[in-house]
Protein backbone atom coordinates (compact mmCIF):
# COMPACT_ATOMS: atom_id res chain seq x y z
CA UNK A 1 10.61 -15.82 -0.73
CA UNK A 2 9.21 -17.41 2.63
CA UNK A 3 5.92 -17.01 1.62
CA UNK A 4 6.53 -18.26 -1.61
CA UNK A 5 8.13 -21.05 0.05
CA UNK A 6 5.24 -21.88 2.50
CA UNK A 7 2.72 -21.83 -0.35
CA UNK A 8 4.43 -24.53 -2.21
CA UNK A 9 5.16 -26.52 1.27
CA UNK A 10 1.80 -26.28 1.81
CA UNK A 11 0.01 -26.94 -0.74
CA UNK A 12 2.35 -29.80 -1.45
CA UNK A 13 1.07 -31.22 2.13
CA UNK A 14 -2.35 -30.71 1.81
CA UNK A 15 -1.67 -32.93 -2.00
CA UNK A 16 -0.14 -35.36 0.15
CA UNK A 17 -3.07 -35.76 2.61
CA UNK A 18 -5.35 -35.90 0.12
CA UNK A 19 -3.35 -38.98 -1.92
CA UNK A 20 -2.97 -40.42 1.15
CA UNK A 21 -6.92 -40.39 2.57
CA UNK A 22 -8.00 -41.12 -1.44
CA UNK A 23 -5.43 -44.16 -1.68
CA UNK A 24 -6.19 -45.52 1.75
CA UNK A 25 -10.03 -45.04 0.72
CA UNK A 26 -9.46 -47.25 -2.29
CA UNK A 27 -7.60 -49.91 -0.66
CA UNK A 28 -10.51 -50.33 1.65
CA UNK A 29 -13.03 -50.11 -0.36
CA UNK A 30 -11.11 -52.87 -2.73
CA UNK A 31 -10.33 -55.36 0.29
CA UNK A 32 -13.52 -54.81 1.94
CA UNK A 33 -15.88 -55.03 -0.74
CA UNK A 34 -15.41 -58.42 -2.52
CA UNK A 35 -19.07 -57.55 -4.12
CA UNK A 36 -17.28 -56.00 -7.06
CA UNK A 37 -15.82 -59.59 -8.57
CA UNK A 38 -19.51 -61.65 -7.12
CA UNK A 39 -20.92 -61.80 -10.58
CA UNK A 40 -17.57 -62.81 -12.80
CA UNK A 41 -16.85 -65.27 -9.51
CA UNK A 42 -20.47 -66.68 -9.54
CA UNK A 43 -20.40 -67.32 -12.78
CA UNK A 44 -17.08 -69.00 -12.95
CA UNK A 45 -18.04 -71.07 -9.73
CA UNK A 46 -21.47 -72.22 -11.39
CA UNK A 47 -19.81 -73.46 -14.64
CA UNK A 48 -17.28 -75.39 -12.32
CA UNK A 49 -19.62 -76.84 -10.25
CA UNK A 50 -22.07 -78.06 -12.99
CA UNK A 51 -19.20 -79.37 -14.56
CA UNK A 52 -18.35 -81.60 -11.35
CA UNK A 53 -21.73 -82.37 -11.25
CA UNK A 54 -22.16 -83.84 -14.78
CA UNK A 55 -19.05 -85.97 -14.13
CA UNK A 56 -19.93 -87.40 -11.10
CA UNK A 57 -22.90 -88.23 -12.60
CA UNK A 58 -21.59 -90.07 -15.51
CA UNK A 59 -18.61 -91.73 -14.18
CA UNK A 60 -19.25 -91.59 -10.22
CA UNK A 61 -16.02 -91.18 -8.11
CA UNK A 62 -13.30 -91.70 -10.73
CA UNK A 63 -14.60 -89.26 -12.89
CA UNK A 64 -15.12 -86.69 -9.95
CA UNK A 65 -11.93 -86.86 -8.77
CA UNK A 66 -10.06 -86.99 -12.21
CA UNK A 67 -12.02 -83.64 -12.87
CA UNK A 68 -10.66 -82.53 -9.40
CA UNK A 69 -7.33 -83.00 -11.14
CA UNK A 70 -7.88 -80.40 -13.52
CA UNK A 71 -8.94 -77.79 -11.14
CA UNK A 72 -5.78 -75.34 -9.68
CA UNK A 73 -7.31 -75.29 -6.69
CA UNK A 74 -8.63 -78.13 -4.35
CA UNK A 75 -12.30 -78.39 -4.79
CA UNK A 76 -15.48 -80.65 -3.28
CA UNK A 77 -18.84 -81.69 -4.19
CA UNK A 78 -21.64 -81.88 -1.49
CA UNK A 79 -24.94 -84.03 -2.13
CA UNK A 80 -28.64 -82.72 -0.90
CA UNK A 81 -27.87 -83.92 1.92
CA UNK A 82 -24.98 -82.35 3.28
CA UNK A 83 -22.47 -85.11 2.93
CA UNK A 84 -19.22 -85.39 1.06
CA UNK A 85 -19.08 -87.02 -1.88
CA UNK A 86 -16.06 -88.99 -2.89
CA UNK A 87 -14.41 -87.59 0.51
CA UNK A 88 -10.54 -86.91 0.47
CA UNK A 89 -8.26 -88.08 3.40
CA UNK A 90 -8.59 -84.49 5.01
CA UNK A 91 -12.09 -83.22 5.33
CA UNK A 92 -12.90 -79.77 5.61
CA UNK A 93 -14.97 -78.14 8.00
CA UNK A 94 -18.26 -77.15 5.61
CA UNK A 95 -20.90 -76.93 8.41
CA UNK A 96 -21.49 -73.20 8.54
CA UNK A 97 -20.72 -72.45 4.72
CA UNK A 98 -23.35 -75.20 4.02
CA UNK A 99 -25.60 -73.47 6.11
CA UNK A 100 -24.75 -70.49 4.68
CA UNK A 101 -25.41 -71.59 1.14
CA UNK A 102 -29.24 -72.86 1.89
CA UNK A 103 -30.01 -69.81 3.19
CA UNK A 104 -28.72 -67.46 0.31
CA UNK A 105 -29.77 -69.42 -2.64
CA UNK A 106 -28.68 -68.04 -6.03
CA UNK A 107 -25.88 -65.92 -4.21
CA UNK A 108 -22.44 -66.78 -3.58
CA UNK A 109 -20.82 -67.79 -0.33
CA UNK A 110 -17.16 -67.15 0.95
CA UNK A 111 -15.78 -67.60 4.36
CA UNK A 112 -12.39 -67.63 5.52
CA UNK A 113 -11.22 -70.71 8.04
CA UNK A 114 -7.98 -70.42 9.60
CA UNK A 115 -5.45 -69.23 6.42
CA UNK A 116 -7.71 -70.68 3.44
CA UNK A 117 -10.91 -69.32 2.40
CA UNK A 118 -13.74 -71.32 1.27
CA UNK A 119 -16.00 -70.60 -1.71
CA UNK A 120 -19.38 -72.09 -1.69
CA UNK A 121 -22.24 -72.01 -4.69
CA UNK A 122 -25.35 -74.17 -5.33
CA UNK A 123 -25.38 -75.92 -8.46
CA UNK A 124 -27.48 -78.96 -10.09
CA UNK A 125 -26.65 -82.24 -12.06
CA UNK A 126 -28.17 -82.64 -15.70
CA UNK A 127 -30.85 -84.82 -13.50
CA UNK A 128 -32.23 -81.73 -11.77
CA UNK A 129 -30.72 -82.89 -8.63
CA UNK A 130 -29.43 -80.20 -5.59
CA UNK A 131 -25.58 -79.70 -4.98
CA UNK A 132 -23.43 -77.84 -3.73
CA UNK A 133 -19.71 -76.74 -5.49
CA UNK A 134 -17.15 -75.80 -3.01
CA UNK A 135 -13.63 -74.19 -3.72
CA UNK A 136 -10.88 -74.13 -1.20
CA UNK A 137 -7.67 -71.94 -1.32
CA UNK A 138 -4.47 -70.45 0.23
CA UNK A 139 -5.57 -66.83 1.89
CA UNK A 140 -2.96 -64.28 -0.33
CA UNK A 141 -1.14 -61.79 2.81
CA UNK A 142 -0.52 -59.58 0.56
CA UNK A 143 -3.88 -59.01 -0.98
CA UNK A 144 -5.46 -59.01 2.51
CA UNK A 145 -3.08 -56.30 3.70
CA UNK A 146 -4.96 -54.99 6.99
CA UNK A 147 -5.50 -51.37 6.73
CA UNK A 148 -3.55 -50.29 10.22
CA UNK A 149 -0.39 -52.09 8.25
CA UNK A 150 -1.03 -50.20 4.79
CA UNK A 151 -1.06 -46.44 6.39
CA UNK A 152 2.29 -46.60 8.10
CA UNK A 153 3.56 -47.67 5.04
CA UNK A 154 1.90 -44.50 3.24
CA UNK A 155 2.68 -42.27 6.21
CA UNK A 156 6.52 -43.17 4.96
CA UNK A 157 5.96 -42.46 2.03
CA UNK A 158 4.61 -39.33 2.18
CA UNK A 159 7.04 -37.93 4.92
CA UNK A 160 10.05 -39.44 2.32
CA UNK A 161 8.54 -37.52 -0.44
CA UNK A 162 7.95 -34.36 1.51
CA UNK A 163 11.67 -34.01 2.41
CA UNK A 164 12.51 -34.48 -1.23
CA UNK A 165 10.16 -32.11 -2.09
CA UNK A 166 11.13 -29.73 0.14
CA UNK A 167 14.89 -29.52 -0.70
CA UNK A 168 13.72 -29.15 -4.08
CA UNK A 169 12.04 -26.39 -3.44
CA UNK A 170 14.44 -24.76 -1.22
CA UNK A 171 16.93 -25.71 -4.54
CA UNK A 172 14.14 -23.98 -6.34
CA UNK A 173 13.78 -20.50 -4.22
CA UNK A 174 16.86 -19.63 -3.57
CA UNK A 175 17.70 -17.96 -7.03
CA UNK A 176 14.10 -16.01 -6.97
CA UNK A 177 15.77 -15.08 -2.84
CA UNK A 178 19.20 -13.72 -3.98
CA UNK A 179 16.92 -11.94 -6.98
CA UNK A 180 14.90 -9.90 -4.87
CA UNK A 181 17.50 -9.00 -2.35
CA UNK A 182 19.80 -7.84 -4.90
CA UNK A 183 16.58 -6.29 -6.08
CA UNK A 184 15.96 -4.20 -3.29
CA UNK A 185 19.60 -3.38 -2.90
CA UNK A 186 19.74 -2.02 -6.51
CA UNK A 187 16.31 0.15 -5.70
CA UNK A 188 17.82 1.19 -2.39
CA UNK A 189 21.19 2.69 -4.66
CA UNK A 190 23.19 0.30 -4.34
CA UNK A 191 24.21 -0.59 -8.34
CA UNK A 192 26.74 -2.74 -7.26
CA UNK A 193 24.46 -5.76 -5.97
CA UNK A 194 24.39 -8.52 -7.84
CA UNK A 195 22.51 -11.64 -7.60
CA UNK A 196 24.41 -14.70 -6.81
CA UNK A 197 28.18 -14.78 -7.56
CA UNK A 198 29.93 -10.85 -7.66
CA UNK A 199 31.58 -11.26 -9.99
CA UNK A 200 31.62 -13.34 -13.69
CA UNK A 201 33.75 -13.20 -16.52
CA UNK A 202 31.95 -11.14 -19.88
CA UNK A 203 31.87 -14.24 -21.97
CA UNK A 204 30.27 -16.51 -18.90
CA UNK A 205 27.33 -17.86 -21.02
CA UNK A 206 23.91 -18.08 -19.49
CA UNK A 207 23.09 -21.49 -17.65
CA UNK A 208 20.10 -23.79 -19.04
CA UNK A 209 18.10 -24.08 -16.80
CA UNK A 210 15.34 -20.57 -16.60
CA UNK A 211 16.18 -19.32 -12.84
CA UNK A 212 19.77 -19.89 -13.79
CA UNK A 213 19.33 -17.69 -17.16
CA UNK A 214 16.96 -15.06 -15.59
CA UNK A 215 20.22 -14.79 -12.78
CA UNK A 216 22.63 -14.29 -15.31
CA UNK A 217 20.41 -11.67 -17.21
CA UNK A 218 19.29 -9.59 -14.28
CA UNK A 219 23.19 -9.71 -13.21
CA UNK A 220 23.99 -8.20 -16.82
CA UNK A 221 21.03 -5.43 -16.93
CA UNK A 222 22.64 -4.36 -12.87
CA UNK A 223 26.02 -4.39 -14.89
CA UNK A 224 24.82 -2.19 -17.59
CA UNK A 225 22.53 0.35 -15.41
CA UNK A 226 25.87 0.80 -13.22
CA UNK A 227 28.53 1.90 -16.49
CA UNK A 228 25.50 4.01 -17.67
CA UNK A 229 24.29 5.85 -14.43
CA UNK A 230 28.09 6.20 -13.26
CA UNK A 231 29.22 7.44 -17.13
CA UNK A 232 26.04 10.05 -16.22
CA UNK A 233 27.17 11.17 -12.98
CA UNK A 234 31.08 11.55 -14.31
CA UNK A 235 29.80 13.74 -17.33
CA UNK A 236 27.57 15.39 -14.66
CA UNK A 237 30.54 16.24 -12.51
CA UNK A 238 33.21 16.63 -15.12
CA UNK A 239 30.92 19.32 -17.13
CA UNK A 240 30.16 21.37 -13.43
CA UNK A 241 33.99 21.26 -13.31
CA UNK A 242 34.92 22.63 -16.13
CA UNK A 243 32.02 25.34 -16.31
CA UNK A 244 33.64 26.33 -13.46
CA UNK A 245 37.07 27.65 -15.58
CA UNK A 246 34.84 29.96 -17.68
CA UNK A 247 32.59 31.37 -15.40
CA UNK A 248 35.37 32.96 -12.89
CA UNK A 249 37.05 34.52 -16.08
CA UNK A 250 33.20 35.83 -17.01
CA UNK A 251 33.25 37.07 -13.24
CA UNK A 252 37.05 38.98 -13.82
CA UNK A 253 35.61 39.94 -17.15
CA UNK A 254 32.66 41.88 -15.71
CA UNK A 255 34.67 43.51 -13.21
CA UNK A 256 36.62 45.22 -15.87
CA UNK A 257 33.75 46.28 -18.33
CA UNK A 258 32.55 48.35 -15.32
CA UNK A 259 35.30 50.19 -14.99
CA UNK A 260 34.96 51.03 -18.54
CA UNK A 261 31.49 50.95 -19.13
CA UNK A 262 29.12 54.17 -19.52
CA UNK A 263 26.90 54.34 -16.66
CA UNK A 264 23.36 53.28 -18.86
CA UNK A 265 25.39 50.07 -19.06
CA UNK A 266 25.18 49.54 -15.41
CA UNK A 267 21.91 48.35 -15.48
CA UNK A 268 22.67 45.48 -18.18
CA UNK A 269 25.58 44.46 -15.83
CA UNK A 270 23.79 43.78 -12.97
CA UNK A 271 21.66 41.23 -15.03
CA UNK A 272 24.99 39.38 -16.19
CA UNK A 273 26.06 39.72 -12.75
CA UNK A 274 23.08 38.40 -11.39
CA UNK A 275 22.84 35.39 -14.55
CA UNK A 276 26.38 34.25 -13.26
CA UNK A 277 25.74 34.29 -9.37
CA UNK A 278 22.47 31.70 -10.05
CA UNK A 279 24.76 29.44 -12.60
CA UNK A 280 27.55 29.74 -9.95
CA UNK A 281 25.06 28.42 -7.55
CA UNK A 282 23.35 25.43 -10.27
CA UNK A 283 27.17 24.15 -10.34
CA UNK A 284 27.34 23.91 -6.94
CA UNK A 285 24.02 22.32 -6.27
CA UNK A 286 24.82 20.13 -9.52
CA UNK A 287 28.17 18.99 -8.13
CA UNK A 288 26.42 18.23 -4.49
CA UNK A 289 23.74 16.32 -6.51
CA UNK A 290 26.48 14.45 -8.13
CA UNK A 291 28.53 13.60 -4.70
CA UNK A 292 25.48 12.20 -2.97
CA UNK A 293 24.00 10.51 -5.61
CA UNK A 294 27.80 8.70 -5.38
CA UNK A 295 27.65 8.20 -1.89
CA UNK A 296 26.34 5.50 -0.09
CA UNK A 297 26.15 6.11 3.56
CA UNK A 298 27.60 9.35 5.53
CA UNK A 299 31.33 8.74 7.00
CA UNK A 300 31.89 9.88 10.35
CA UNK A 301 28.19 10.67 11.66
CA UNK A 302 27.68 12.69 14.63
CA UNK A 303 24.48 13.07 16.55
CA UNK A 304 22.35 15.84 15.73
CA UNK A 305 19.88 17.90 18.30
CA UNK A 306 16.91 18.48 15.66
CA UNK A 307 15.34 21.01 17.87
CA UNK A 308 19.00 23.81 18.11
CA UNK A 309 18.98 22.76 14.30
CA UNK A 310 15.40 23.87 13.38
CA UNK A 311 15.90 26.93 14.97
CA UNK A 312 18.84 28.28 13.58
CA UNK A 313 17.43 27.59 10.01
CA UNK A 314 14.48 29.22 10.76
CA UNK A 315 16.30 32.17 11.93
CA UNK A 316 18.60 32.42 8.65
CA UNK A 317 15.30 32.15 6.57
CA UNK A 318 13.56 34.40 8.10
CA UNK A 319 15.30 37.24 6.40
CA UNK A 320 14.58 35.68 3.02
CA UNK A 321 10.67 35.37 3.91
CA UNK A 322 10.72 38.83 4.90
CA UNK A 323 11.34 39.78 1.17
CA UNK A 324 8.54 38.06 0.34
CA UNK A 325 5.80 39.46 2.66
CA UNK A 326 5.57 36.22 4.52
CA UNK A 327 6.64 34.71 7.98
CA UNK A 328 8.33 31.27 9.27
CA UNK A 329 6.71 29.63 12.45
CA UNK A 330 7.90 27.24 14.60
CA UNK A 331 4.29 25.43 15.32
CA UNK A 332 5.90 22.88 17.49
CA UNK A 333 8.69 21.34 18.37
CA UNK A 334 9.66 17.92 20.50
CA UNK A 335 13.38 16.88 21.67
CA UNK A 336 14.91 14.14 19.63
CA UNK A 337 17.93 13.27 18.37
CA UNK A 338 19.06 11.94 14.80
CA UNK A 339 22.28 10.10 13.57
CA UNK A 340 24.37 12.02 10.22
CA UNK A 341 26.47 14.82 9.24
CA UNK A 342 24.28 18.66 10.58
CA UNK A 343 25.64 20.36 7.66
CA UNK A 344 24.37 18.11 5.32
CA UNK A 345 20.83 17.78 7.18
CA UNK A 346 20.77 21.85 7.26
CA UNK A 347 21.52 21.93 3.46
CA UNK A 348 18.51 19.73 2.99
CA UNK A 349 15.79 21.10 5.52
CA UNK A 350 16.86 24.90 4.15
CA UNK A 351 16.07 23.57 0.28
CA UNK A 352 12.81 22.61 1.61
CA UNK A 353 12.22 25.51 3.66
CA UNK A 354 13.19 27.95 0.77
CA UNK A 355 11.16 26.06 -1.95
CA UNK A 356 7.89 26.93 0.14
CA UNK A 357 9.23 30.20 1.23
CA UNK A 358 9.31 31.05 -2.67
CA UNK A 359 5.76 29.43 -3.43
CA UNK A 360 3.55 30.68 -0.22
CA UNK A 361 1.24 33.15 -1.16
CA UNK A 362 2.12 36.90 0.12
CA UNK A 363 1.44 38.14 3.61
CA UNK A 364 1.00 34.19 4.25
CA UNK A 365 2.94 31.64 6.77
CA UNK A 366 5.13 29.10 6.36
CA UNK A 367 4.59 26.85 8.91
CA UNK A 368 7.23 24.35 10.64
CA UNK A 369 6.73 21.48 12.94
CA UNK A 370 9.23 18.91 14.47
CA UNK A 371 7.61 15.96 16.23
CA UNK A 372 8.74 13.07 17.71
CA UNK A 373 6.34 9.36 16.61
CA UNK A 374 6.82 5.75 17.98
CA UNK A 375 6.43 3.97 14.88
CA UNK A 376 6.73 -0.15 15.43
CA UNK A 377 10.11 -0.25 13.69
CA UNK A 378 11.67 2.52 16.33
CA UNK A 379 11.49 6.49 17.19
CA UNK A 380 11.21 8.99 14.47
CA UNK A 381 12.04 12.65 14.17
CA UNK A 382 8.90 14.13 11.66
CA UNK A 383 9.28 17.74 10.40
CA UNK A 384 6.71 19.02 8.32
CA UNK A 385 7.33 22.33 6.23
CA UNK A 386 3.59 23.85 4.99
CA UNK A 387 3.05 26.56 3.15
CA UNK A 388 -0.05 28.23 1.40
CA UNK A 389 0.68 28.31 -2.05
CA UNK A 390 -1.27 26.57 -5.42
CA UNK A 391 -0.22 23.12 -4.29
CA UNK A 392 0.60 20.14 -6.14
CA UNK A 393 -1.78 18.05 -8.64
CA UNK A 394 -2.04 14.62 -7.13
CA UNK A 395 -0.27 12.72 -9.77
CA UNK A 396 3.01 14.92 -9.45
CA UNK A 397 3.43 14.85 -5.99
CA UNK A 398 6.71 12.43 -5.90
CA UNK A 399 7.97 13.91 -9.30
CA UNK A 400 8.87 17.23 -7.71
CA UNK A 401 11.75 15.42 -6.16
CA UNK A 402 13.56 14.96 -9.41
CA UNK A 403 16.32 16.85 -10.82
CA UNK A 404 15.39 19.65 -12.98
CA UNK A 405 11.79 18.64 -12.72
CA UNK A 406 9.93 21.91 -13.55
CA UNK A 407 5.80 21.96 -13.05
CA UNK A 408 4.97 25.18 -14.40
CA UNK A 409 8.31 26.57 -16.31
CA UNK A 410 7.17 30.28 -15.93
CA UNK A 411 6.99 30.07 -12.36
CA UNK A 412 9.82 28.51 -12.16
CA UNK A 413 11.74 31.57 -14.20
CA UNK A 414 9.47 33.56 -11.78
CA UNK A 415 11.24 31.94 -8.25
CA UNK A 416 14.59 31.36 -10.19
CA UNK A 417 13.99 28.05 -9.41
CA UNK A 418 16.32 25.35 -11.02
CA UNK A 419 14.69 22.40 -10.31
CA UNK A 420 17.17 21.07 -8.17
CA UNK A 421 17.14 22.00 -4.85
CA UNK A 422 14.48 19.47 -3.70
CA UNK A 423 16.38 16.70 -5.40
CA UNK A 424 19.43 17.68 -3.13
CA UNK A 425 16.91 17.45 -0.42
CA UNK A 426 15.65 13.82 -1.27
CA UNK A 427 18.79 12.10 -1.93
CA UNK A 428 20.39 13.65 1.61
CA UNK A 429 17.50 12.65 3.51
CA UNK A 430 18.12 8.68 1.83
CA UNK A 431 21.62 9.37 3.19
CA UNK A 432 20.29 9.49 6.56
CA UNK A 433 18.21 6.39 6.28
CA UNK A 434 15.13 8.50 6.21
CA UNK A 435 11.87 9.14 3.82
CA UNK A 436 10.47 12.10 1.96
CA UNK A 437 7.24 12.93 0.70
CA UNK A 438 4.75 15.87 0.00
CA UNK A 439 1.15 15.87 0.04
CA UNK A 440 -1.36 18.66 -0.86
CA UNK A 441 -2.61 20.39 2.17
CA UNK A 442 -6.44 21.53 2.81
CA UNK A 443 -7.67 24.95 2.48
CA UNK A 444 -4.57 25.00 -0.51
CA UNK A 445 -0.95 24.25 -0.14
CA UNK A 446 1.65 21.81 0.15
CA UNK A 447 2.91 19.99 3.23
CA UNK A 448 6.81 18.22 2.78
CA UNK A 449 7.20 16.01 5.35
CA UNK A 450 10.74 14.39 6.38
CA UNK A 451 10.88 11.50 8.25
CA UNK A 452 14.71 10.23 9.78
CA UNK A 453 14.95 7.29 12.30
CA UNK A 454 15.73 8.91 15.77
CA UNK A 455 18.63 8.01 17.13
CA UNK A 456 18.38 5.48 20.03
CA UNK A 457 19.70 5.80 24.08
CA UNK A 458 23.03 4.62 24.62
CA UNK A 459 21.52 2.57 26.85
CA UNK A 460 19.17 0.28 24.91
């Protein structure tokens, strides 16, 4: 949202500046160019002075100065030789327009004298005689605004329409704010988050104006994806129950057809032995699933040692590898501590461990790592799990962490993998604020790496 913000501040600044240099451009260029109106004023100043002229002419003074009169503004008439004619009490002071006016014949001449301006044109009588028409007026203020009084007045402007602008657009923003935080909350896990108020009753129709509509519709779809994905994980958890029941009685059952059974049967039994120990164990990773997915931090969390931890999984799965034909290394590993619940970490780390235990290649390593990175946000613990198996294709990298997600389904049946174990895995290293991801690794294989904030010094 701040840069979102910024970009309309901005740009509505650099608008501003430009009206402002534009406007004050035009308003100099209109009070400092009278050359615009010269023609229509020439014109107009020529007909008036002829007209003076031809009265003067044919009625002398009287008619001059009933002509003057007629004219809105006070007005003279100046012989070839410079001299009033039919003079008024007050005389103007004509010297340098006069002068003016010989030497720019044909042109028109304006000068401004104290606060009246002065309008000079030459002009001839019906005789063919020289004169010259003068006009004399009031000088308007506002029309002949000086520029260093019209840009503190557009300076105001512009800073009074920049504040309104920007509490409109802070008005503006914050709906599109409280969207994406919610947002993020409700891609973080958190279906609760809602944008704006928490709480609205079902029959709350949608305000009219767009940001208000999109809140109200983004608040409903959160609404909706929370009764569906919590109806999900009740079914999830209430079926896992419930197989429970039947499978203990299959387990008492089996006990007492061996007893009974002929001893070919043995080998059958075994199977439906074996069939109920890995659904017994799919409950049990499908009712962990369902508890995380439900949780949304760890209560009570302790700090964990990542090194001591490493190292006792490694040691538990090195029996399993050994079934296998393969190994588990320890490549390196740095002190660093980690904030959560061990048990929970262990769970996840031995998924992991197990999943490339069961895909390395035979008489292969699986190698583990545990380093220790500054990143710029803080300390993180990094443990990276590689084995040597067929790897990943690119595009399926981040599916593998879904539940029940199956790449090839006859190596799966091959591993007795479920599909579930890196899910686990994902969801308990979100738990502990941390990341997971897998990438193919060169000469073959895949490389899991975890990455969990470290825990910081009691000190800082």
């Amino acid at each position: 949202m701040r840069s979102m913000f910024a970009k309309m501040f901005l740009s509505f600044w650099i608008a501003q500046i430009l009206v402002l240099f534009s406007t004050a451009f035009l308003l100099r260029h209109h009070f400092d160019n009278p050359e615009v109106q010269h023609r229509s004023l020439l014109q107009v100043m020529t007909m008036s002075g002829n007209a003076a002229a031809a009265a003067y002419a044919s009625g002398g003074c009287p008619a001059l100065r009933q002509f003057w009169t007629m004219s809105p503004e006070p007005s003279y008439l100046v012989d070839e030789n410079d001299r009033l004619l039919c003079p008024p009490a007050a005389k103007p002071e004509l010297n340098d327009l006069l002068r003016q006016v010989h030497e720019n014949q044909g042109r028109l001449v304006g000068m401004q004298v104290g606060n009246r301006y002065l309008w000079g044109a030459a002009v001839n009588t019906p005789a063919g005689q020289s004169r010259v028409f003068v006009i004399s007026g009031s000088y308007p203020a506002q029309s002949h605004m000086p520029l260093a009084e019209i840009l503190p007045r557009l300076l105001i402007s512009v800073i009074v329409s920049g504040l309104v602008t920007f509490a409109l657009a802070l008005f503006l923003t914050r709906p599109i704010s409280m969207l994406r935080a919610a947002a993020r909350k409700l891609a973080g896990g958190d279906l609760s988050a809602r944008a704006g108020a928490r709480t609205l009753p079902k029959n709350t129709p949608p305000t009219l104006d767009e940001l208000g509509g999109l809140v109200h519709d983004f608040n409903h779809m959160a609404e909706r994806l929370e009764s569906l994905v919590g109806a999900q994980r009740l079914l999830l958890r209430d079926v896992s129950h419930e197989l429970r029941s039947p499978l203990a009685r299959l387990s008492v059952a089996l006990e007492l057809a061996r007893e009974e059974a002929q001893p070919e049967m043995e080998g059958h039994l075994a199977r439906i032995e074996r069939e109920a120990q890995h659904l017994n164990e799919l409950i049990g990773q499908l009712l962990s699933l369902s508890q995380m997915e439900s949780a949304q931090h760890i209560p009570d969390a302790e700090v964990i040692a990542m090194k001591p931890l490493i190292a006792r999984l490694l040691e538990d799965a090195g029996y399993e590898a050994q079934s296998r034909n393969c190994t588990v290394v320890l490549n390196r590993a740095e002190e660093c501590e980690v904030s959560g619940n061990s048990e929970l970490l262990y769970r996840a780390l031995e998924n992991i461990v197990r999943n490339a235990i069961s895909y390395t290649g035979e008489g292969t390593t699986v190698e583990v790592a545990l380093l220790c990175e500054q990143k710029e946000s803080g300390r993180e613990a990094v443990v990276q799990v590689m084995d040597r198996g067929a790897g990943v294709s690119e595009d399926k990298l981040q599916a593998i962490f879904l539940p029940f997600y199956r790449l090839d389904h006859a190596r799966e049946r091959a591993t007795g993998g479920s599909g579930v174990g890196l899910a686990i895995a994902d969801r308990a290293i979100r738990l502990h604020a941390g990341h997971l991801s897998a990438a193919n690794r060169p000469g073959g294989g895949l490389v899991v790496e975890i990455r969990i904030p470290c825990r910081e010094p009691a000190s800082s």
